[in-house]
PDB file of N, CA and C in Angstrom:
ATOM      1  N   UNK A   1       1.723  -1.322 -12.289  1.00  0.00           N
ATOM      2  CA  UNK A   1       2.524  -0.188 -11.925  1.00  0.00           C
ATOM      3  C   UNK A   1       3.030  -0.298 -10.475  1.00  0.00           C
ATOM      4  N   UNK A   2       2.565  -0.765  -9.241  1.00  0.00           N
ATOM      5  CA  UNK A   2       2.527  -0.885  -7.994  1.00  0.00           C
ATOM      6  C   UNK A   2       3.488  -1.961  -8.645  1.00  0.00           C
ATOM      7  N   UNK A   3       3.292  -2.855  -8.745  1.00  0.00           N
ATOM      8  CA  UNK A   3       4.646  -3.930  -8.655  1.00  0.00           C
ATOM      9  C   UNK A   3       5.701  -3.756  -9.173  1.00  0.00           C
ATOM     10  N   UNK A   4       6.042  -2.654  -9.755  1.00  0.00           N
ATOM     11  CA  UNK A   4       7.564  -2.256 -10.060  1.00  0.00           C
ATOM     12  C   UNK A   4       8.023  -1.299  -8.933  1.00  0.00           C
ATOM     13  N   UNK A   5       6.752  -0.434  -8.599  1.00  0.00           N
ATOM     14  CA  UNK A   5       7.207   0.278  -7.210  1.00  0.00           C
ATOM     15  C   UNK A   5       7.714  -0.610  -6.390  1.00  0.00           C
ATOM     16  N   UNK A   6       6.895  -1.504  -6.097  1.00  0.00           N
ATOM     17  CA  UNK A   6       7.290  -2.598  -5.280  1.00  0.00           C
ATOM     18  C   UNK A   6       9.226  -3.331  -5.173  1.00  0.00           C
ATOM     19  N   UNK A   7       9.064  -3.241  -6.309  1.00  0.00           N
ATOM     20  CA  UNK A   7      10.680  -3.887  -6.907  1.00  0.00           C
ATOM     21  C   UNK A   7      11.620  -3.069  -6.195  1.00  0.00           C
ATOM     22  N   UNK A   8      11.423  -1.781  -6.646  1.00  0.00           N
ATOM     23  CA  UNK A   8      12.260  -0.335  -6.363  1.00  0.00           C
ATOM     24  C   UNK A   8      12.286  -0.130  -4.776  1.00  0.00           C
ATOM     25  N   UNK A   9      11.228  -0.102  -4.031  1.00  0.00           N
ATOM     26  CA  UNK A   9      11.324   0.272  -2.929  1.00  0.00           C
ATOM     27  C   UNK A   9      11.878  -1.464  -1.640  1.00  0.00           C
ATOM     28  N   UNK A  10      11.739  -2.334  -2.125  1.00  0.00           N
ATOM     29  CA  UNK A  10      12.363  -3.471  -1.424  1.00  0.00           C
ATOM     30  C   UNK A  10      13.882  -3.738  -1.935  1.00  0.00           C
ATOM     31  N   UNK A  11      13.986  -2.927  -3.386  1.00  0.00           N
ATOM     32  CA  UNK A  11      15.633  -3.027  -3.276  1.00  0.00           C
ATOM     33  C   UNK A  11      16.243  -1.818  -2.323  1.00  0.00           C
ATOM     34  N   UNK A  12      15.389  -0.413  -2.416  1.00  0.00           N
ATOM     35  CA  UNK A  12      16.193   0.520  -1.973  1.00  0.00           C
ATOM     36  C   UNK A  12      16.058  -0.416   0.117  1.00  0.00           C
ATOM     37  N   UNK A  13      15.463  -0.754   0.269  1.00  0.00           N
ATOM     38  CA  UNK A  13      14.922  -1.103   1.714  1.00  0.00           C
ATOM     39  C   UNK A  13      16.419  -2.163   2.114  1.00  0.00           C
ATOM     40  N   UNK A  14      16.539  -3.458   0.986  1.00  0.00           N
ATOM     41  CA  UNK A  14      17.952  -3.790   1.279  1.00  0.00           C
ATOM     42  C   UNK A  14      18.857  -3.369   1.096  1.00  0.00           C
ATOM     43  N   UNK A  15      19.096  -2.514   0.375  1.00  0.00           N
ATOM     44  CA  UNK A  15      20.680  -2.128  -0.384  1.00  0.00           C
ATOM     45  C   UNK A  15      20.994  -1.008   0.632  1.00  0.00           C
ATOM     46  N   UNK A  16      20.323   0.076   0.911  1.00  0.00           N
ATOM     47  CA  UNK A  16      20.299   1.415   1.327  1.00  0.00           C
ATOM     48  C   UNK A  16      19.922   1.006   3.132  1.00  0.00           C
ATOM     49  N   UNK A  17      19.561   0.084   3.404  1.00  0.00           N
ATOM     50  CA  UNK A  17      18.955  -0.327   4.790  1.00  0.00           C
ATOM     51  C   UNK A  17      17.661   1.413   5.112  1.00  0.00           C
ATOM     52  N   UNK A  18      16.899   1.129   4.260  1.00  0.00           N
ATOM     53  CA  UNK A  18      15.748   2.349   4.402  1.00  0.00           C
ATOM     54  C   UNK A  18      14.866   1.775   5.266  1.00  0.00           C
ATOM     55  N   UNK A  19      14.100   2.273   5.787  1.00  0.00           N
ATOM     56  CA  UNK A  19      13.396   1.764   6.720  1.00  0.00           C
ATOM     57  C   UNK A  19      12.123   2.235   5.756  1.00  0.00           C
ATOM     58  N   UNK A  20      11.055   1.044   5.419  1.00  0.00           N
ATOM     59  CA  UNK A  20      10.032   1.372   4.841  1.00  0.00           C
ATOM     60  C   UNK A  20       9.218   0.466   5.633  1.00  0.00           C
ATOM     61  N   UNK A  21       8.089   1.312   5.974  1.00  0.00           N
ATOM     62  CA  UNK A  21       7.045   0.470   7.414  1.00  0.00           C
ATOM     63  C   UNK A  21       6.022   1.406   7.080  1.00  0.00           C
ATOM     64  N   UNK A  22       4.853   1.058   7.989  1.00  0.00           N
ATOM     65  CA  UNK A  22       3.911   1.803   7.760  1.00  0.00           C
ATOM     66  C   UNK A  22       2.475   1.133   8.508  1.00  0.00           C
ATOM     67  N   UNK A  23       2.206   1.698  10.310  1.00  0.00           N
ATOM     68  CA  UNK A  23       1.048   0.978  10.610  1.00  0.00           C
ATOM     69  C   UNK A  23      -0.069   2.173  11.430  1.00  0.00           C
ATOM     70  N   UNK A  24      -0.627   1.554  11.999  1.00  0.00           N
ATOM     71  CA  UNK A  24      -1.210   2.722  12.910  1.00  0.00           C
ATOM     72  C   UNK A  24      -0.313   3.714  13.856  1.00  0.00           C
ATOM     73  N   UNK A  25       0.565   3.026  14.456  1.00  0.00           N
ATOM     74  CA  UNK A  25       1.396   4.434  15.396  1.00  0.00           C
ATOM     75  C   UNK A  25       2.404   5.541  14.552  1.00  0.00           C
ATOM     76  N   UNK A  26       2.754   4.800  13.643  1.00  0.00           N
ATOM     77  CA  UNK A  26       3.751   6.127  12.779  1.00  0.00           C
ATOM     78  C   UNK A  26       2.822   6.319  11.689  1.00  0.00           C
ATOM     79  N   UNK A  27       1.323   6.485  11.090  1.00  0.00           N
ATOM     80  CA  UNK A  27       0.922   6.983  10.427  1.00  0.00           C
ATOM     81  C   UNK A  27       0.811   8.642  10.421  1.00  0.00           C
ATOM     82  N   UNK A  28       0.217   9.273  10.845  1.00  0.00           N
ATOM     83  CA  UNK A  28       0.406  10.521  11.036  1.00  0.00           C
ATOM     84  C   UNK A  28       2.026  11.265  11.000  1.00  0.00           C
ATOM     85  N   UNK A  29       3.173  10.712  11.255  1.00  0.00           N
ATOM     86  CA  UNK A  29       4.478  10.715  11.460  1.00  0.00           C
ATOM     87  C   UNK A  29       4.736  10.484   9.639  1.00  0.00           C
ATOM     88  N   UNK A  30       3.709   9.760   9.127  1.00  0.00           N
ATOM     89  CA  UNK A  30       4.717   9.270   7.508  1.00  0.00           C
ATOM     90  C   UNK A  30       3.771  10.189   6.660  1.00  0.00           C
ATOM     91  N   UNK A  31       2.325  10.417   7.036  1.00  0.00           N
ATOM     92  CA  UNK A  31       1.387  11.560   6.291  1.00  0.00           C
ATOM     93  C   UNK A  31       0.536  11.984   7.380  1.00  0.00           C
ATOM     94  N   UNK A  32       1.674  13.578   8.048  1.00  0.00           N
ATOM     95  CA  UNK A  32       1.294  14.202   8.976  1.00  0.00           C
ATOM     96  C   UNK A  32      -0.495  15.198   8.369  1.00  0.00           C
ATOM     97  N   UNK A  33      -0.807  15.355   8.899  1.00  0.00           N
ATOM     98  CA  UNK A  33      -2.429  16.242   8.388  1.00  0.00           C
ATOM     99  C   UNK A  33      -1.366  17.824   8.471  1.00  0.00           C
ATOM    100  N   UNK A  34      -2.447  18.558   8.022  1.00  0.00           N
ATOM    101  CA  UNK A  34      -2.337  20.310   7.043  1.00  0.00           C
ATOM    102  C   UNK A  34      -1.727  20.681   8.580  1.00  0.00           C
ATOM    103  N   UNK A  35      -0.924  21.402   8.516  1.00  0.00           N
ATOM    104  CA  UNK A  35      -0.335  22.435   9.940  1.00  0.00           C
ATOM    105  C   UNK A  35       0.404  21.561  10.316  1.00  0.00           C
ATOM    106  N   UNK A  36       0.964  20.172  10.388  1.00  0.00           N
ATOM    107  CA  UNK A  36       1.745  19.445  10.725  1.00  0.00           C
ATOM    108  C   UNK A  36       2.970  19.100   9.888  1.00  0.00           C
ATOM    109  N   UNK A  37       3.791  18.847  10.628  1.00  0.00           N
ATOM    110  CA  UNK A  37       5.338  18.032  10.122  1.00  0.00           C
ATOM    111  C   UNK A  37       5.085  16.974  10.774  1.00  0.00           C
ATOM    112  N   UNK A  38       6.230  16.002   9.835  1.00  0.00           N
ATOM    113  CA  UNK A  38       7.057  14.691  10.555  1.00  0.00           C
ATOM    114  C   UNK A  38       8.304  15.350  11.238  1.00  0.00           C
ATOM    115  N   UNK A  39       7.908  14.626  12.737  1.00  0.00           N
ATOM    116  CA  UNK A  39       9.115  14.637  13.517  1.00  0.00           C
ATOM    117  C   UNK A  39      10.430  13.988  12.929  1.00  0.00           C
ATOM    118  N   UNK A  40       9.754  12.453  12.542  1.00  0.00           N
ATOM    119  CA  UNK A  40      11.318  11.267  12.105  1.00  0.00           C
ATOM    120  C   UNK A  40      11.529  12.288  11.066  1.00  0.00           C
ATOM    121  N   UNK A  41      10.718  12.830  10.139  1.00  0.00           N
ATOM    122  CA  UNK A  41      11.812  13.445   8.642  1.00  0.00           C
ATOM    123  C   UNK A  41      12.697  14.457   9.182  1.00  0.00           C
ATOM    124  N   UNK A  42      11.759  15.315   9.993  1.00  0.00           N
ATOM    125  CA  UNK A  42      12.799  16.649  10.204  1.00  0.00           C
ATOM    126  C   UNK A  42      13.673  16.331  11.164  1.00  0.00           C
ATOM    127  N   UNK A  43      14.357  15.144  11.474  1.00  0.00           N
ATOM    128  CA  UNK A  43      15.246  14.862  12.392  1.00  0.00           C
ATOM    129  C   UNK A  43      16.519  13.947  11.515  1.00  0.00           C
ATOM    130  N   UNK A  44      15.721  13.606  10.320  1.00  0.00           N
ATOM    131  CA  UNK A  44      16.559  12.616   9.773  1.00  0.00           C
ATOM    132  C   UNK A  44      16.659  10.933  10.212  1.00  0.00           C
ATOM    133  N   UNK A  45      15.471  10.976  10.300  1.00  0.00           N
ATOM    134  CA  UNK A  45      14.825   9.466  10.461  1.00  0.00           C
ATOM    135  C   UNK A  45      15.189   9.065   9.110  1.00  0.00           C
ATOM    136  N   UNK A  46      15.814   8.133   8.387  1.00  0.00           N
ATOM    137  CA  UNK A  46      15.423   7.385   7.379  1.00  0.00           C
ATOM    138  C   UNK A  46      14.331   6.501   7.047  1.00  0.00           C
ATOM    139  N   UNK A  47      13.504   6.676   5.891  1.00  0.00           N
ATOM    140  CA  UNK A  47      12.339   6.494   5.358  1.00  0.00           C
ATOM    141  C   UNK A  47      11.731   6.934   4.611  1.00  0.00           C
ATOM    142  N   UNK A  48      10.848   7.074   3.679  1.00  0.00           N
ATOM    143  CA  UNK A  48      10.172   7.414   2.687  1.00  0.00           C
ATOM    144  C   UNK A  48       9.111   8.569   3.072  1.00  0.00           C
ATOM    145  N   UNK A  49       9.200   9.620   2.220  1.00  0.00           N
ATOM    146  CA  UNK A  49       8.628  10.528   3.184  1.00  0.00           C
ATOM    147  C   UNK A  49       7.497  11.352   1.676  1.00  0.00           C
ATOM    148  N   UNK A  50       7.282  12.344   2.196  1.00  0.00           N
ATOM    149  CA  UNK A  50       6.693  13.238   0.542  1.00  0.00           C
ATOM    150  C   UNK A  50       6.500  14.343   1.384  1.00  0.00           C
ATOM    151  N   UNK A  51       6.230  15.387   0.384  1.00  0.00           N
ATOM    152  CA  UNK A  51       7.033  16.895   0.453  1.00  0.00           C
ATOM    153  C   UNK A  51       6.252  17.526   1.764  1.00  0.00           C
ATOM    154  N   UNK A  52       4.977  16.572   1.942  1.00  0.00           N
ATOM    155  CA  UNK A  52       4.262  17.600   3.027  1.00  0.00           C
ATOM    156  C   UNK A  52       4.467  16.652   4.443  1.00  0.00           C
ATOM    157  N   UNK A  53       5.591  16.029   4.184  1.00  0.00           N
ATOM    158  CA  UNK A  53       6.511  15.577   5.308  1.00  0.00           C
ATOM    159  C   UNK A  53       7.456  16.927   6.249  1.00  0.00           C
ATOM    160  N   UNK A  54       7.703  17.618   4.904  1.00  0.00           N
ATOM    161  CA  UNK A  54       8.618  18.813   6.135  1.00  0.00           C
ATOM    162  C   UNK A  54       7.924  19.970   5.996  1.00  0.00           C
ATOM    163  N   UNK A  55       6.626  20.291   5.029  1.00  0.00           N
ATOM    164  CA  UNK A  55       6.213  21.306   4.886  1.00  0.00           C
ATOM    165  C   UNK A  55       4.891  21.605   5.694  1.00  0.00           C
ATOM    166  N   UNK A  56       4.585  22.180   6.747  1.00  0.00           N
ATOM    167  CA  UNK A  56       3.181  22.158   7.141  1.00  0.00           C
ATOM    168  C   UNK A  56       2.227  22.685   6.024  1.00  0.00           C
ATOM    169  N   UNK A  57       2.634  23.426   5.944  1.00  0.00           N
ATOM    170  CA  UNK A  57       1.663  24.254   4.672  1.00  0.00           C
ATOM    171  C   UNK A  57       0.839  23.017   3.597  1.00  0.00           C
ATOM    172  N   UNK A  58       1.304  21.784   3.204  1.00  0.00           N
ATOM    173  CA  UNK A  58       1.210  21.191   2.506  1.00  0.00           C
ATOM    174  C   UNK A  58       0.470  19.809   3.082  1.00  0.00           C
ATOM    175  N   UNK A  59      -0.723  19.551   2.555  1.00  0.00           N
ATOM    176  CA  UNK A  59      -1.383  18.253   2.902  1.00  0.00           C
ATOM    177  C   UNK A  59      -2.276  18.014   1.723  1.00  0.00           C
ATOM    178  N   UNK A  60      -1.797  18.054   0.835  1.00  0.00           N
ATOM    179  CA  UNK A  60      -2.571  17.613  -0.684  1.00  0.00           C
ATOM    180  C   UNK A  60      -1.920  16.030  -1.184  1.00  0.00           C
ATOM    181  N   UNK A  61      -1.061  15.581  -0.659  1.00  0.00           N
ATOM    182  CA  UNK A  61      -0.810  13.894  -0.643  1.00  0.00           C
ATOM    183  C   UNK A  61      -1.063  13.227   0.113  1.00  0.00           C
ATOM    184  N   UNK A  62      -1.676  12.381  -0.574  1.00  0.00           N
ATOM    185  CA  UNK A  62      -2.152  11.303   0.229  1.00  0.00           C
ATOM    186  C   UNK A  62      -2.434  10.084  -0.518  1.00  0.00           C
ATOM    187  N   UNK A  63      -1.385   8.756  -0.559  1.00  0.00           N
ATOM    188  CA  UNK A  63      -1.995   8.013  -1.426  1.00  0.00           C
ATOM    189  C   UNK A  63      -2.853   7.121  -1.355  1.00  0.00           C
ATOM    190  N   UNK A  64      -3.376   6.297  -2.499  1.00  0.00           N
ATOM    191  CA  UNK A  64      -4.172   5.432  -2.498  1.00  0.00           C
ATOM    192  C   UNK A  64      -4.423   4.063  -1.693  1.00  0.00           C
ATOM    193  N   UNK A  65      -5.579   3.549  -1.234  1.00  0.00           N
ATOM    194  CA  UNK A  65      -5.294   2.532  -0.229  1.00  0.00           C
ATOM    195  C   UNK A  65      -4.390   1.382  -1.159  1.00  0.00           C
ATOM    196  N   UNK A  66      -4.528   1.237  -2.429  1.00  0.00           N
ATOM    197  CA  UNK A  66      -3.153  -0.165  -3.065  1.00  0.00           C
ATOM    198  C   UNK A  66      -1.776   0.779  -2.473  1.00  0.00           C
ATOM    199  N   UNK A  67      -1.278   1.517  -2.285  1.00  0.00           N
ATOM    200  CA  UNK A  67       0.187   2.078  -1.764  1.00  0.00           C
ATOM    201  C   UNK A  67       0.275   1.885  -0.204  1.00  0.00           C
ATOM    202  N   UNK A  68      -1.019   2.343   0.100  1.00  0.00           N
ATOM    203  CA  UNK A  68      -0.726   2.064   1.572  1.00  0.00           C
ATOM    204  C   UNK A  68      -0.715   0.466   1.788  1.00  0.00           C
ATOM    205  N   UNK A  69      -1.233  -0.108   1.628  1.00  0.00           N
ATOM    206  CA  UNK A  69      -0.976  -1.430   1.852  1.00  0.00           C
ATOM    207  C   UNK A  69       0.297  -1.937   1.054  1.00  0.00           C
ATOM    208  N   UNK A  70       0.588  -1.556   0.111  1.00  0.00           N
ATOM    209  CA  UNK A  70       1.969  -2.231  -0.496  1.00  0.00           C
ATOM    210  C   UNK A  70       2.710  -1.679   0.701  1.00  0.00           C
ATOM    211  N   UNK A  71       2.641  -0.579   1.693  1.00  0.00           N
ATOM    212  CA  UNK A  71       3.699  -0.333   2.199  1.00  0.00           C
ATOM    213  C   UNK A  71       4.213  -0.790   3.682  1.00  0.00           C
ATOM    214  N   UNK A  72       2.704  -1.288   3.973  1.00  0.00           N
ATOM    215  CA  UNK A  72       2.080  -2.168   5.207  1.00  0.00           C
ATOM    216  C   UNK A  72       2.956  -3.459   4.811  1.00  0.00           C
ATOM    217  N   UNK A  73       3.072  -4.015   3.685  1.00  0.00           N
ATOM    218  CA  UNK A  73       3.134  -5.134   3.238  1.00  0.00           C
ATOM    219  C   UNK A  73       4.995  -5.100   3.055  1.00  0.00           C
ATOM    220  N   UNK A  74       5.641  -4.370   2.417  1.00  0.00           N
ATOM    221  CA  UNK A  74       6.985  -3.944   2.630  1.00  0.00           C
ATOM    222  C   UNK A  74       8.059  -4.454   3.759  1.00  0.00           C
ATOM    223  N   UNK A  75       6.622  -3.553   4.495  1.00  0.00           N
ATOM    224  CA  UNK A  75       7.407  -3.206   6.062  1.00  0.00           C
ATOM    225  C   UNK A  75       7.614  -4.708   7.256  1.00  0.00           C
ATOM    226  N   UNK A  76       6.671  -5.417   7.036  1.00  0.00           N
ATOM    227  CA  UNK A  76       6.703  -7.103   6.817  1.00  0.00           C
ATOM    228  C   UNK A  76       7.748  -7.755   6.636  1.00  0.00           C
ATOM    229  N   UNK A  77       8.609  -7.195   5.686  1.00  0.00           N
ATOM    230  CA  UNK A  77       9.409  -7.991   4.673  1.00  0.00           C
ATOM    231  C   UNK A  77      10.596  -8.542   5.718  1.00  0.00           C
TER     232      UNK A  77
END
């Protein structure tokens, strides 16, 4: 399942020029904690974001360490 994500998100990364990265300094910035926003989303940073990116209220996502590293691994590319 991860390797079709994989497919999807390195085409949208060339085609779309998305910026998909993911290390220690913009972590909190890509899955801010409960009472927090992303600055880059709510500014219109391009990148991959999820809903409790603009919502403080919201910190129930969080994915699995195989995503985080596919995305570590992406951002490489």
């Amino acid at each position: 399942m991860l390797s079709e994500l994989e497919k999807v998100l390195v085409n949208w990364k060339s085609t779309y020029n998305i910026s998909i990265y993911l290390n220690n300094k913009n972590f909190d910035d890509v899955f801010p904690k409960e009472g927090k926003y992303s600055k880059s989303a709510s500014t219109f940073v391009g990148g991959i974001y999820t809903h409790n990116s603009y919502r403080p209220d919201k910190a129930d996502v969080f994915p699995q360490k195989e995503l985080l590293e596919l995305l570590m691994k992406i951002g490489n590319l």
